[in-house]
PDB file of N, CA and C in Angstrom:
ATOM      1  N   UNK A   1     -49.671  69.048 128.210  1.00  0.00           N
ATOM      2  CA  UNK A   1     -48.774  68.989 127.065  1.00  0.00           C
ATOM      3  C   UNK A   1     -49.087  70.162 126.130  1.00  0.00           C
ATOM      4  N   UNK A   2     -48.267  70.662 125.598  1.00  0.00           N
ATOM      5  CA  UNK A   2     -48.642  71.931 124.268  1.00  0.00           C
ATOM      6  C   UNK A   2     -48.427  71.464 123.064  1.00  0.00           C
ATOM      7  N   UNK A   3     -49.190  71.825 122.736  1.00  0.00           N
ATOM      8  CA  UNK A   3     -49.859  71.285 121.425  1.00  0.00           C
ATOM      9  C   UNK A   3     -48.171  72.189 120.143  1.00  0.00           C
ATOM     10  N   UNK A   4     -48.012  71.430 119.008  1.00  0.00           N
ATOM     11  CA  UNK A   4     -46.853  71.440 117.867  1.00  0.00           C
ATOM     12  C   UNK A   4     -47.168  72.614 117.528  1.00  0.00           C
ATOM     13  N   UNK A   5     -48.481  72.436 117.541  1.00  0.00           N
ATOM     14  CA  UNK A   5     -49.361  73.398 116.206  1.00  0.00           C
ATOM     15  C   UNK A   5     -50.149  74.312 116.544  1.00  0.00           C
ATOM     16  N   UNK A   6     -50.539  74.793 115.569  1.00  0.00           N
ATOM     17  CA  UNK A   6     -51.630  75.905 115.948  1.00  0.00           C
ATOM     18  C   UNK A   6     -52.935  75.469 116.018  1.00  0.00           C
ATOM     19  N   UNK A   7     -53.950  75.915 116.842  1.00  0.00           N
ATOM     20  CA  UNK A   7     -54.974  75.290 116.215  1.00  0.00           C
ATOM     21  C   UNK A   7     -56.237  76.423 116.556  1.00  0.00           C
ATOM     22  N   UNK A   8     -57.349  75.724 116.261  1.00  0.00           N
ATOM     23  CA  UNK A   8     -58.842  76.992 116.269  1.00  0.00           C
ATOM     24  C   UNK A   8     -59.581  75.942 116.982  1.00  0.00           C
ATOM     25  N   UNK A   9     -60.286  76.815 117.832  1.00  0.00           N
ATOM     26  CA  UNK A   9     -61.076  75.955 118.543  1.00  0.00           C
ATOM     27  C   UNK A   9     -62.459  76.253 118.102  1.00  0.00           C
ATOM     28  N   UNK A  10     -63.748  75.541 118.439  1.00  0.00           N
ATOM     29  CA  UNK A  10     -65.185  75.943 117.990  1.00  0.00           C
ATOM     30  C   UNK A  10     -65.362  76.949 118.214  1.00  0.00           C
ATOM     31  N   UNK A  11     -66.243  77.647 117.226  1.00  0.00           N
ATOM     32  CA  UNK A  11     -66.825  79.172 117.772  1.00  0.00           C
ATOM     33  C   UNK A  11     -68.246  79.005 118.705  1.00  0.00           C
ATOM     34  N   UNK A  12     -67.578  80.192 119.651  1.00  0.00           N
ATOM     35  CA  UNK A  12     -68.653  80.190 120.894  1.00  0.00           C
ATOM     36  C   UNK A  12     -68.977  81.747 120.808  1.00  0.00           C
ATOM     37  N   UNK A  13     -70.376  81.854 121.184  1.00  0.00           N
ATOM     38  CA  UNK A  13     -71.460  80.608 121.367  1.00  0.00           C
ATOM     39  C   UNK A  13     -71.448  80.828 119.854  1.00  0.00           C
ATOM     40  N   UNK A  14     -72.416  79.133 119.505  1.00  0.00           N
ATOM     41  CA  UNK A  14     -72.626  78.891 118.659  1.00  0.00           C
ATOM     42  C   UNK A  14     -74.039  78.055 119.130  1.00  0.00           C
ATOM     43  N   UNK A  15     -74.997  78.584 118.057  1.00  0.00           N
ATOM     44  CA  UNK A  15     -74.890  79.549 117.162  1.00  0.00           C
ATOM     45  C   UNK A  15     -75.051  80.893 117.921  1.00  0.00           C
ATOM     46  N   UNK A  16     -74.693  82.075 116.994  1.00  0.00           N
ATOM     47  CA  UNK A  16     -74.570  83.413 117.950  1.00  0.00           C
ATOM     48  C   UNK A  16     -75.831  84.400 117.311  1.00  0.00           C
ATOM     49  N   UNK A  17     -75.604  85.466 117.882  1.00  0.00           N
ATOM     50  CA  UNK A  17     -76.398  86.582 117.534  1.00  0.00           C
ATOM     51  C   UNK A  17     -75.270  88.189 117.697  1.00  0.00           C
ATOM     52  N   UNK A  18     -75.062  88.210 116.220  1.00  0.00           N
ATOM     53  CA  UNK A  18     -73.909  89.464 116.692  1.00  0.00           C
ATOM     54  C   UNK A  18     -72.619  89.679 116.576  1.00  0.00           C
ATOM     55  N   UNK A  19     -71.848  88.377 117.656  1.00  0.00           N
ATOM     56  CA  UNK A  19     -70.769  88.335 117.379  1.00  0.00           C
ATOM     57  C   UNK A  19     -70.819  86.686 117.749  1.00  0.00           C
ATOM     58  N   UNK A  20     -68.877  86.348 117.137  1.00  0.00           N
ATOM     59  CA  UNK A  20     -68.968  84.885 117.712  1.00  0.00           C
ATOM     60  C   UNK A  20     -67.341  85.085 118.087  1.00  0.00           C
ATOM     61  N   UNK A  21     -67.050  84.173 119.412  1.00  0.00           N
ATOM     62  CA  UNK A  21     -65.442  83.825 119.828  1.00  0.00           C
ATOM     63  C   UNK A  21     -64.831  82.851 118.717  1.00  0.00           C
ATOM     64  N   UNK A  22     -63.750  83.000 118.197  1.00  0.00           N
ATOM     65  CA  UNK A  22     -62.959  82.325 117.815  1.00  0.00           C
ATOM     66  C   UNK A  22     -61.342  82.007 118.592  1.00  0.00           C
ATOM     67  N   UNK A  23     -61.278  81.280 119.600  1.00  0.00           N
ATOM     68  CA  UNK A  23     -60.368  81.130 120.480  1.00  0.00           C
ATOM     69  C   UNK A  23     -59.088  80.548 119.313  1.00  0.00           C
ATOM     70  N   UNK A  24     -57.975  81.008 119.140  1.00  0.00           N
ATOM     71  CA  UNK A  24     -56.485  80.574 117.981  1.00  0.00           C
ATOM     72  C   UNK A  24     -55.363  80.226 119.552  1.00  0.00           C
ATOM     73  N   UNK A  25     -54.897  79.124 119.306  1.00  0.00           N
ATOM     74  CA  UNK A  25     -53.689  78.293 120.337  1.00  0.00           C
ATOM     75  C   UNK A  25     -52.451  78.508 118.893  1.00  0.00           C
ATOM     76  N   UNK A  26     -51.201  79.159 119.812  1.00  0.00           N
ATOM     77  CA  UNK A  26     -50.435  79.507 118.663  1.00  0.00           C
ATOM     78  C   UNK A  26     -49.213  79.168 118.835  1.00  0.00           C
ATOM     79  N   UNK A  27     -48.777  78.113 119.404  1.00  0.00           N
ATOM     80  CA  UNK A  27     -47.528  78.175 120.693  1.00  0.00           C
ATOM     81  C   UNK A  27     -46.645  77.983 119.897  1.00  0.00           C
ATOM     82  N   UNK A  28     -46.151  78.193 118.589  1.00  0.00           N
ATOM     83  CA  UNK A  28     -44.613  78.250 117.305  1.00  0.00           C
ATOM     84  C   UNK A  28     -44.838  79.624 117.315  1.00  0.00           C
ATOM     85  N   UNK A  29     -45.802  80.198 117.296  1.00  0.00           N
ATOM     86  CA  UNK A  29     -45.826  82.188 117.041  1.00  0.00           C
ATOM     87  C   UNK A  29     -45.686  81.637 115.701  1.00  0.00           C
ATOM     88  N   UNK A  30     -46.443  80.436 114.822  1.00  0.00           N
ATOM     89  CA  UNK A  30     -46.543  80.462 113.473  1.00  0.00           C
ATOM     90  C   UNK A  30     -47.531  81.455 112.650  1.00  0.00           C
ATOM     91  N   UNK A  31     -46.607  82.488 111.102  1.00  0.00           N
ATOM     92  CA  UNK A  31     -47.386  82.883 110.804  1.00  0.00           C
ATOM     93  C   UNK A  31     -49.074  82.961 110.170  1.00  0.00           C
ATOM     94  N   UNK A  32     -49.838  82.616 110.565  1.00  0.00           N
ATOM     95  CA  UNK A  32     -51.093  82.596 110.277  1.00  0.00           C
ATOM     96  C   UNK A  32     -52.275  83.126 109.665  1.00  0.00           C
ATOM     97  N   UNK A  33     -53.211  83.007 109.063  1.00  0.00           N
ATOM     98  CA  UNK A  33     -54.211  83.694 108.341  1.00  0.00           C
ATOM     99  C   UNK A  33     -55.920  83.455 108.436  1.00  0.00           C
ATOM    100  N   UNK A  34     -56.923  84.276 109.008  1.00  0.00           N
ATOM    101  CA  UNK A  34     -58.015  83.932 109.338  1.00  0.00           C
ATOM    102  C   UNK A  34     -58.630  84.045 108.178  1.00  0.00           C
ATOM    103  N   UNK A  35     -59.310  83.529 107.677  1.00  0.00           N
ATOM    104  CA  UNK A  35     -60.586  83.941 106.252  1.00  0.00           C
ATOM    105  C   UNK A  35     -61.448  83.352 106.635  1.00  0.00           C
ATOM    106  N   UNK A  36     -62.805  84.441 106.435  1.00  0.00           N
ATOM    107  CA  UNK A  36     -64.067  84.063 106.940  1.00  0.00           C
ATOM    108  C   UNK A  36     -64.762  84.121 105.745  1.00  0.00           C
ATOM    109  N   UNK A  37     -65.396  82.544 105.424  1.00  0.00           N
ATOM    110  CA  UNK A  37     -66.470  82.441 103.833  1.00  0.00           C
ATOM    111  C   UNK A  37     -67.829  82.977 104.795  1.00  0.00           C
ATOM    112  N   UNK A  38     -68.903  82.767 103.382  1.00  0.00           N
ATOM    113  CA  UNK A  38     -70.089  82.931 103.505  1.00  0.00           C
ATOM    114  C   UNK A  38     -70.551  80.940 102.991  1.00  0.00           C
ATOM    115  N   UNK A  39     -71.707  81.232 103.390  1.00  0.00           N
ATOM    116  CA  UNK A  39     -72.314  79.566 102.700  1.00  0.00           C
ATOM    117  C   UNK A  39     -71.789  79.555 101.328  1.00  0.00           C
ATOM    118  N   UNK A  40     -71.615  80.489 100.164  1.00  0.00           N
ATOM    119  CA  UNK A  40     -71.201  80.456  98.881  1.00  0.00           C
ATOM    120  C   UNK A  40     -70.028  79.913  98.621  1.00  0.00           C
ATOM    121  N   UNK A  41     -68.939  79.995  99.615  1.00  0.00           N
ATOM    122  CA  UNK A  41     -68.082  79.811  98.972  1.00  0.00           C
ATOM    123  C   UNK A  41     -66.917  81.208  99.139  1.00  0.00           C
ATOM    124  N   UNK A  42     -67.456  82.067  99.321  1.00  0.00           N
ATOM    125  CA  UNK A  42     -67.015  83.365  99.128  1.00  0.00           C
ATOM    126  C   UNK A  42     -66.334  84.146 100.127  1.00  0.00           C
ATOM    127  N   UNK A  43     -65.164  84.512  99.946  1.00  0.00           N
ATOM    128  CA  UNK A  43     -64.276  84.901 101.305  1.00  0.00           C
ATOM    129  C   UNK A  43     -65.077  86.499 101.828  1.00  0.00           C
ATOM    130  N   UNK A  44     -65.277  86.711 102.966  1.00  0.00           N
ATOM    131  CA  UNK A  44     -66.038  87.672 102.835  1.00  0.00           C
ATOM    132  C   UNK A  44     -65.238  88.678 104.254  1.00  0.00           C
ATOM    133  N   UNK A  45     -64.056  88.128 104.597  1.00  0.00           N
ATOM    134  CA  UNK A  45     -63.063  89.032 105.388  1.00  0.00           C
ATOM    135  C   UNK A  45     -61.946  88.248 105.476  1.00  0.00           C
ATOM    136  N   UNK A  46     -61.093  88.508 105.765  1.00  0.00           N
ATOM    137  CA  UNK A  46     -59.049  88.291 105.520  1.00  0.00           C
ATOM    138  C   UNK A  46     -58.174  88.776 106.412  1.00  0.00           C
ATOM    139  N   UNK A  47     -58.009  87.960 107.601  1.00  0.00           N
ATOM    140  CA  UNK A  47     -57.423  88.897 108.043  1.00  0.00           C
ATOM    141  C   UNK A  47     -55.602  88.132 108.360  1.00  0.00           C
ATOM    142  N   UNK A  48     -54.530  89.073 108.047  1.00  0.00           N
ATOM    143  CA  UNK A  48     -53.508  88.075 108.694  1.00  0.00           C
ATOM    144  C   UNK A  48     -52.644  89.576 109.229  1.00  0.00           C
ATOM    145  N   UNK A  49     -52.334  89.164 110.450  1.00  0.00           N
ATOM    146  CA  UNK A  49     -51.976  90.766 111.286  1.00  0.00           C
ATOM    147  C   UNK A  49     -50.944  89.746 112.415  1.00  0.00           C
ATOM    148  N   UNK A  50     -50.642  90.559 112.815  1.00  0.00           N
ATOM    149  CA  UNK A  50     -49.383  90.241 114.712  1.00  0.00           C
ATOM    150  C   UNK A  50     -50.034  89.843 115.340  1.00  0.00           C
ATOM    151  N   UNK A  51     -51.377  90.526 115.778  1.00  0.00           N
ATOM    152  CA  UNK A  51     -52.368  89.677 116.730  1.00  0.00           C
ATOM    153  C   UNK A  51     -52.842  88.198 116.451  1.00  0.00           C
ATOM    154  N   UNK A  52     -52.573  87.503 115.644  1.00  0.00           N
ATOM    155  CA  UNK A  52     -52.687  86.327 115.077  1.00  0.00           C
ATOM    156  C   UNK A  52     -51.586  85.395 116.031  1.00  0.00           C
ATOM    157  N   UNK A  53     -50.074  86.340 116.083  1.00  0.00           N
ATOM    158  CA  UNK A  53     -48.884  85.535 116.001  1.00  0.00           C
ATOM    159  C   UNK A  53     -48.953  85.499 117.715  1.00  0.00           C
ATOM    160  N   UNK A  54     -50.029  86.015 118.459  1.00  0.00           N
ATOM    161  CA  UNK A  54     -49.905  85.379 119.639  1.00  0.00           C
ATOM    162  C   UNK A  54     -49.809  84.252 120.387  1.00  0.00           C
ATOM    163  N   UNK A  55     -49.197  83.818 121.212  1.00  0.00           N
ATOM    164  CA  UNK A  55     -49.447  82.063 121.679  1.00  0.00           C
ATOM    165  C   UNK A  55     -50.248  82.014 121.492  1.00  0.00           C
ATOM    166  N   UNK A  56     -51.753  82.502 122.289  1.00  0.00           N
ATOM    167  CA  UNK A  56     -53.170  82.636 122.675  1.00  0.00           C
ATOM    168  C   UNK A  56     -53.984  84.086 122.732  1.00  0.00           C
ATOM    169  N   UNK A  57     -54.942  83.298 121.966  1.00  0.00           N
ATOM    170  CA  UNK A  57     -55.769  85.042 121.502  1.00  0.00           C
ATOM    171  C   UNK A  57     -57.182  84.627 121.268  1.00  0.00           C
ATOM    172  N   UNK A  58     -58.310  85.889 121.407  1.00  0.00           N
ATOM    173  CA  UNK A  58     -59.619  85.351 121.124  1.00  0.00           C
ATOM    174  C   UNK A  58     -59.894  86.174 120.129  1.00  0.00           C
ATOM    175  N   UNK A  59     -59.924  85.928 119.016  1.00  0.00           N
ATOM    176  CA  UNK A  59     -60.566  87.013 117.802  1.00  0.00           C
ATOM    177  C   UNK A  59     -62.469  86.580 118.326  1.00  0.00           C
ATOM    178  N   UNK A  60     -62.473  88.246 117.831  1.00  0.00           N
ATOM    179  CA  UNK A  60     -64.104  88.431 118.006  1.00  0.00           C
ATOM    180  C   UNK A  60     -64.625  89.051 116.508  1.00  0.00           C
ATOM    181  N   UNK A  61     -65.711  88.075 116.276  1.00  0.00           N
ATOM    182  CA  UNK A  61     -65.958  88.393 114.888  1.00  0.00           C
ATOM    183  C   UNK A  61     -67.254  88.976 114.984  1.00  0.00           C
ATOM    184  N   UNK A  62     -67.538  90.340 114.148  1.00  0.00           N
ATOM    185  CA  UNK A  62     -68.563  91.038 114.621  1.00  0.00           C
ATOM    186  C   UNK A  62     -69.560  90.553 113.088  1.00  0.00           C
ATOM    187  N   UNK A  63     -70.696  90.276 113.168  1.00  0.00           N
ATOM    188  CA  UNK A  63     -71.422  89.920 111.817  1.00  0.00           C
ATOM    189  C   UNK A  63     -72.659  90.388 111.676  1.00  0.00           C
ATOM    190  N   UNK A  64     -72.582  91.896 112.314  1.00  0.00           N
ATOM    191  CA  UNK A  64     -73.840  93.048 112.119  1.00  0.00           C
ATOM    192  C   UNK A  64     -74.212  93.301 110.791  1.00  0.00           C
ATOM    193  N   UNK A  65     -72.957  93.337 110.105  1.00  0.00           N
ATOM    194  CA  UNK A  65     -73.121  93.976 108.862  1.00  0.00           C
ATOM    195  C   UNK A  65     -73.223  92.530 108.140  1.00  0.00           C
ATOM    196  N   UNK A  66     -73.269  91.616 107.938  1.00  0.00           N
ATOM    197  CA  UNK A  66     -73.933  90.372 107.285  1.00  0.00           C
ATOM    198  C   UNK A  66     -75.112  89.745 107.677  1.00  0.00           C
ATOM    199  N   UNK A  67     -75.979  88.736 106.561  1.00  0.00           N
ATOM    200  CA  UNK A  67     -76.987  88.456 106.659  1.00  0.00           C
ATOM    201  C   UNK A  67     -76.726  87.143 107.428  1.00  0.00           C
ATOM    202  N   UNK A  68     -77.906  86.795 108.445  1.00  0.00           N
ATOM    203  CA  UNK A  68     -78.543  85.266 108.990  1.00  0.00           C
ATOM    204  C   UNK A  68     -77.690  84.385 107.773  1.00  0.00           C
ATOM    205  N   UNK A  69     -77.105  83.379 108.452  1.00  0.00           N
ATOM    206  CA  UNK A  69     -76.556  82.156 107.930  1.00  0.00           C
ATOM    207  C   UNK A  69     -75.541  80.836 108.110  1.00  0.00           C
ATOM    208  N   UNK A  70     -74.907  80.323 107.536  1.00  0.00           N
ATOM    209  CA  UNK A  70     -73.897  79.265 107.894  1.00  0.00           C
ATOM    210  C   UNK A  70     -72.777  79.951 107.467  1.00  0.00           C
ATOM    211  N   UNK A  71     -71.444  80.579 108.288  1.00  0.00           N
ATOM    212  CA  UNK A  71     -70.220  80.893 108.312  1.00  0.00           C
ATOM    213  C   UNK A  71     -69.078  80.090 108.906  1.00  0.00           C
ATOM    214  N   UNK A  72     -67.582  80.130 107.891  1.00  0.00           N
ATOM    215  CA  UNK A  72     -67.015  79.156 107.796  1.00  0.00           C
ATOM    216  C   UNK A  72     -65.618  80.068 108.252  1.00  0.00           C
ATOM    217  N   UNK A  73     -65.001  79.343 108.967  1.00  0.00           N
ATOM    218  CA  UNK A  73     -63.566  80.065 109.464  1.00  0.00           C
ATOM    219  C   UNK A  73     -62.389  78.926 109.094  1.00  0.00           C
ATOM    220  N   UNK A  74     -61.557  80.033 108.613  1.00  0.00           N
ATOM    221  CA  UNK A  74     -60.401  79.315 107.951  1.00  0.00           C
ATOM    222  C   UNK A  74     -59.114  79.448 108.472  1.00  0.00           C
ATOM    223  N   UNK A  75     -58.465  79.040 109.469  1.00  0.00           N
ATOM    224  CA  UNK A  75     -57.206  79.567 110.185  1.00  0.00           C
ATOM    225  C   UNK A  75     -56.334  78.682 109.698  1.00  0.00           C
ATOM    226  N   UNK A  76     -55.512  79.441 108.582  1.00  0.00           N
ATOM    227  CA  UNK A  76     -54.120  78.318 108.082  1.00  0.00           C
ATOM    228  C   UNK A  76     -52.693  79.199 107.794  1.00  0.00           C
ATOM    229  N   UNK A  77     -52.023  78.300 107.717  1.00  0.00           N
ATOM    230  CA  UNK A  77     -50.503  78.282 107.456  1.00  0.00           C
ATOM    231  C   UNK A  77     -50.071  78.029 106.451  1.00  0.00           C
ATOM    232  N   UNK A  78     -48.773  78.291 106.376  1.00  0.00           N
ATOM    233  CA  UNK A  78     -48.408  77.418 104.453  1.00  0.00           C
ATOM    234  C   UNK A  78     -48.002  76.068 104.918  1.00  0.00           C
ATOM    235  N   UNK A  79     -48.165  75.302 106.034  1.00  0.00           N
ATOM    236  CA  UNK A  79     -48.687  74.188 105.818  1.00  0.00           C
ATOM    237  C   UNK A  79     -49.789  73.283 106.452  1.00  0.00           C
ATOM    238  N   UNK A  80     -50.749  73.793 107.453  1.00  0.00           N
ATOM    239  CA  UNK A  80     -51.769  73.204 107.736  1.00  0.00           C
ATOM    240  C   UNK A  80     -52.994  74.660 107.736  1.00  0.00           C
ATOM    241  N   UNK A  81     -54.511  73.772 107.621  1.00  0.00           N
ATOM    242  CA  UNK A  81     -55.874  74.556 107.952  1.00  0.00           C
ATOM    243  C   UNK A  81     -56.122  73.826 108.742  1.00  0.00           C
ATOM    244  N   UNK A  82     -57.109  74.777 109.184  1.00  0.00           N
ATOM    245  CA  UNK A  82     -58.358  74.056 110.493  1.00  0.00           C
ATOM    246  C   UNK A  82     -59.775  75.461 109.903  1.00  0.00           C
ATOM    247  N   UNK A  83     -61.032  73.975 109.295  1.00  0.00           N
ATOM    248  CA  UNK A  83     -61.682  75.289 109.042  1.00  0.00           C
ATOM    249  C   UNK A  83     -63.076  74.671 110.273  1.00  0.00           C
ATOM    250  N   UNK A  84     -63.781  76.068 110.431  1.00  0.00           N
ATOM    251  CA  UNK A  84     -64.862  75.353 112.018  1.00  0.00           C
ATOM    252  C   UNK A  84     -66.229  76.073 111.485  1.00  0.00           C
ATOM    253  N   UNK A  85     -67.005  75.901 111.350  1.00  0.00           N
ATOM    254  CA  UNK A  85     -68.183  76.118 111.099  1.00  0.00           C
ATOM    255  C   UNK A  85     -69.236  76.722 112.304  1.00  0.00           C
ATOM    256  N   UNK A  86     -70.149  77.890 111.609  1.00  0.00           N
ATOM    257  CA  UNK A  86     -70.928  78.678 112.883  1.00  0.00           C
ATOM    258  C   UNK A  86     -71.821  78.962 111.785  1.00  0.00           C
ATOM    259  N   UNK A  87     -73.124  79.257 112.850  1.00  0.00           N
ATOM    260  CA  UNK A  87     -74.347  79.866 112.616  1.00  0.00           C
ATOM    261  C   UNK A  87     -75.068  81.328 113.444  1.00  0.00           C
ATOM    262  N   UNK A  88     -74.839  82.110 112.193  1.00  0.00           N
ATOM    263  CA  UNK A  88     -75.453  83.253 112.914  1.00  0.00           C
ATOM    264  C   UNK A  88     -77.005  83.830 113.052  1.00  0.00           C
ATOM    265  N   UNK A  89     -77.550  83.618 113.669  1.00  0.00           N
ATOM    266  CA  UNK A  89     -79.013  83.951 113.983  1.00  0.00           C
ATOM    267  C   UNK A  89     -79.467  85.431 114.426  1.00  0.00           C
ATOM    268  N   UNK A  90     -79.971  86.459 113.360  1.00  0.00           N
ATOM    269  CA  UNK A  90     -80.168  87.711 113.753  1.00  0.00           C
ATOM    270  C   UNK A  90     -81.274  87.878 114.724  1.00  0.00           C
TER     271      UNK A  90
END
């Protein structure tokens, strides 16, 4: 069955070192928006682009340039989120 909606699946691997998969199921081609917090609270990348509006896509999130911690992914619409939680281990 295919799913109405969009959705985000867990980030793999988790926890990571480096980078982490964020697998997005998109089957409306609804427009969409990724925001990645820090433990604070704090949006610390934004992304909303075409590659989003694919049925199916794997964003790869690179987190060289951030410190060891608990990171929060936010994939929403103007009318639903799905946020998934990861740990990055340098």
């Amino acid at each position: 069955k295919i799913p109405e909606r969009f959705n985000l699946s867990n980030p793999y691997p988790n926890p990571f070192n480096s980078s982490t998969n964020l697998k997005i199921e998109n089957p409306n081609f609804e427009v969409l928006q990724l925001e990645i917090y820090n433990i604070k609270g704090e949006i610390i990348q934004s992304i909303k682009n075409k590659n989003l509006l694919k049925e199916n896509s794997i964003y790869v999130w690179n987190a060289n340039d951030y410190p060891s911690g608990i990171y929060f992914f936010e994939l929403s619409s103007s009318k639903k989120s799905i946020i998934k939680k990861s740990v990055y281990l340098k």
